[in-house]
C-alpha atoms as a PDB file:
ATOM      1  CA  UNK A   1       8.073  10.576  28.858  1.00  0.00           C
ATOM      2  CA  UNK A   2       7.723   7.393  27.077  1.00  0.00           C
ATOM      3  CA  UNK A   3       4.465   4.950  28.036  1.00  0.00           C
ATOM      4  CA  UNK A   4       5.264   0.796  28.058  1.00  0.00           C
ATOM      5  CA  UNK A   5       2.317  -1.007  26.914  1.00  0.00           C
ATOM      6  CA  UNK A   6       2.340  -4.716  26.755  1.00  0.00           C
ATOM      7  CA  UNK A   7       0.591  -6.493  23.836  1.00  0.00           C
ATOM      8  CA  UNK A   8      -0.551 -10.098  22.604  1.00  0.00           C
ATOM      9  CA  UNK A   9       0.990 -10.909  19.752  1.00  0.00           C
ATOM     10  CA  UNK A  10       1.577 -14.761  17.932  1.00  0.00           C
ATOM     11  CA  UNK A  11       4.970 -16.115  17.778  1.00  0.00           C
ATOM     12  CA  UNK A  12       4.674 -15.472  14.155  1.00  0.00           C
ATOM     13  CA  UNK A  13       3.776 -11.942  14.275  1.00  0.00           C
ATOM     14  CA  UNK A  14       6.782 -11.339  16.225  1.00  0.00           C
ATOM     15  CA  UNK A  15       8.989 -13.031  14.045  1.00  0.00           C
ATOM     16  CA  UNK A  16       8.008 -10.407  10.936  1.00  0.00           C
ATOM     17  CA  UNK A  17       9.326  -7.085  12.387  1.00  0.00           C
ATOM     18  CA  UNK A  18      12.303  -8.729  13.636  1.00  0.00           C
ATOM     19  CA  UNK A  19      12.841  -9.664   9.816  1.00  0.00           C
ATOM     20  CA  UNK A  20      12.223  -6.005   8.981  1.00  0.00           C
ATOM     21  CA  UNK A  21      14.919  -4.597  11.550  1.00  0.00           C
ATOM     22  CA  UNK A  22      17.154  -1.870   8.995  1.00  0.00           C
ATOM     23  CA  UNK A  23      19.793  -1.982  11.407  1.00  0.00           C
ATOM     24  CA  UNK A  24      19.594  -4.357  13.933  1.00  0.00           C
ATOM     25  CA  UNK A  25      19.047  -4.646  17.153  1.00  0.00           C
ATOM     26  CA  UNK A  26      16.472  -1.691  16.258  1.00  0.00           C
ATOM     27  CA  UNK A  27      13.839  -2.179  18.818  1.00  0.00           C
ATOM     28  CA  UNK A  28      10.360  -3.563  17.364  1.00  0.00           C
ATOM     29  CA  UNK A  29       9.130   0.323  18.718  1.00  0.00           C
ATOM     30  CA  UNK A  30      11.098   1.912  16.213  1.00  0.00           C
ATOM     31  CA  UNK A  31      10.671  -1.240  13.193  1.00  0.00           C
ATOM     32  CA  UNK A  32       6.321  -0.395  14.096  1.00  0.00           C
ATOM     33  CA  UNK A  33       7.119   3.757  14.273  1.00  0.00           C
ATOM     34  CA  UNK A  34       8.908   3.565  10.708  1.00  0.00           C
ATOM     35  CA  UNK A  35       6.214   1.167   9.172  1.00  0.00           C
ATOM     36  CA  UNK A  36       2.964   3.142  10.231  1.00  0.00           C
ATOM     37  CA  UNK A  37       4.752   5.910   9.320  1.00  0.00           C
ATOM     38  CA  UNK A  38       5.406   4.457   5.677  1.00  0.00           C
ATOM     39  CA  UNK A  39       1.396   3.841   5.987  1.00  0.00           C
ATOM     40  CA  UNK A  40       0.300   7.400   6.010  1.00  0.00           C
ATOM     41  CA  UNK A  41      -0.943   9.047   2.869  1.00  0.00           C
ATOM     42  CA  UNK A  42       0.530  12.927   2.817  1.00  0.00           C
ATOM     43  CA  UNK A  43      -1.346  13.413   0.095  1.00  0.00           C
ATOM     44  CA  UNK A  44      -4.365  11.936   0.320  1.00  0.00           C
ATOM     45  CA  UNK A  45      -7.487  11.753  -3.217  1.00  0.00           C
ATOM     46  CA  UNK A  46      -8.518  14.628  -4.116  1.00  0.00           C
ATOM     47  CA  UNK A  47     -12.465  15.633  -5.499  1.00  0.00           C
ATOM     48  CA  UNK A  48     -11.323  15.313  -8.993  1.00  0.00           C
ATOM     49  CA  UNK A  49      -9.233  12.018  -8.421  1.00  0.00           C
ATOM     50  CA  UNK A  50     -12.163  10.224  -7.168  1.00  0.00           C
ATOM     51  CA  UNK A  51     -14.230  11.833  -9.736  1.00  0.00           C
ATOM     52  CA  UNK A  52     -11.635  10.574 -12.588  1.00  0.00           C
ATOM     53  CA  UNK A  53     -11.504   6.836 -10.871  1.00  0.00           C
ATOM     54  CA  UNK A  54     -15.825   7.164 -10.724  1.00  0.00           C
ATOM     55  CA  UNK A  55     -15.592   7.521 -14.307  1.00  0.00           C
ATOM     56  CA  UNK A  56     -13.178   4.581 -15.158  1.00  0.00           C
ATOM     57  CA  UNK A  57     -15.090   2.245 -13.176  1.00  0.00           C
ATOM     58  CA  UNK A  58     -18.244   3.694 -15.360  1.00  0.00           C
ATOM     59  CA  UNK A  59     -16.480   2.858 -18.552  1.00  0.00           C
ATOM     60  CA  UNK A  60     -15.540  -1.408 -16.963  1.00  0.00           C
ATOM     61  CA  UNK A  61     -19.347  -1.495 -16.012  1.00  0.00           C
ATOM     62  CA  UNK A  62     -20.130   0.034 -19.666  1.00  0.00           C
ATOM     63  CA  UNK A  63     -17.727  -2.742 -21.071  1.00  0.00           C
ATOM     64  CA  UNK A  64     -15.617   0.218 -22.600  1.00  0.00           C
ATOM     65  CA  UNK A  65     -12.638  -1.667 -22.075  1.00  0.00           C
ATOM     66  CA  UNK A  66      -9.779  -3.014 -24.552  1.00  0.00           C
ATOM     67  CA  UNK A  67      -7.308  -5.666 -23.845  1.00  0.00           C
ATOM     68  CA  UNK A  68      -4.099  -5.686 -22.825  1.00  0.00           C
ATOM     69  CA  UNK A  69      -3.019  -7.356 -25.729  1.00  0.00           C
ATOM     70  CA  UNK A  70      -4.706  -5.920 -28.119  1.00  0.00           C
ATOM     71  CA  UNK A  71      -3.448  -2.319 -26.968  1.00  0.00           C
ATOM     72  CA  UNK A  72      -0.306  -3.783 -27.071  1.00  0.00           C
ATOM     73  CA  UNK A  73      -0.638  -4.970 -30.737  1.00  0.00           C
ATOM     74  CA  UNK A  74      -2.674  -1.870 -31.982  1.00  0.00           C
ATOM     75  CA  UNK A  75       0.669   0.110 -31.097  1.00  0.00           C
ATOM     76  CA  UNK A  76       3.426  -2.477 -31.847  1.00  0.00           C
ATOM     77  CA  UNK A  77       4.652  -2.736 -28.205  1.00  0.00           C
ATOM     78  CA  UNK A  78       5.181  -6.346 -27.985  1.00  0.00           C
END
């Protein structure tokens, strides 16, 4: 059985799921069910990835970084 909650929400708020309705008159339930929804990570970091992004961040604070540009350049991509 379905539970009705009432919530505060600006004028303004209200207005952006009503610009997100896929087919409308879908009901601002179903616009908020299919966004959160969108919002959860099914495959969430694992060790190794945060390891591997630990590292890159240890190579900006090092200043082992190159430039766009110049990687660009180095391998004639522009």
């Amino acid at each position: 059985m379905a539970v009705s909650v009432s919530i505060r929400i600006g004028t303004g708020t209200k207005e952006r799921p009503d610009a997100l309705e896929v087919h409308p008159p879908e009901t601002c339930d179903n616009v908020i069910v299919r966004l959160t929804g969108m919002a959860i990570d099914d495959e969430p970091l694992l060790q190794e990835d945060l390891a591997a992004l630990e590292e890159g961040y240890a190579d900006i604070r090092a200043g082992r970084v190159h430039a766009i540009a110049d990687v660009k350049r180095e391998f004639g991509i522009e």
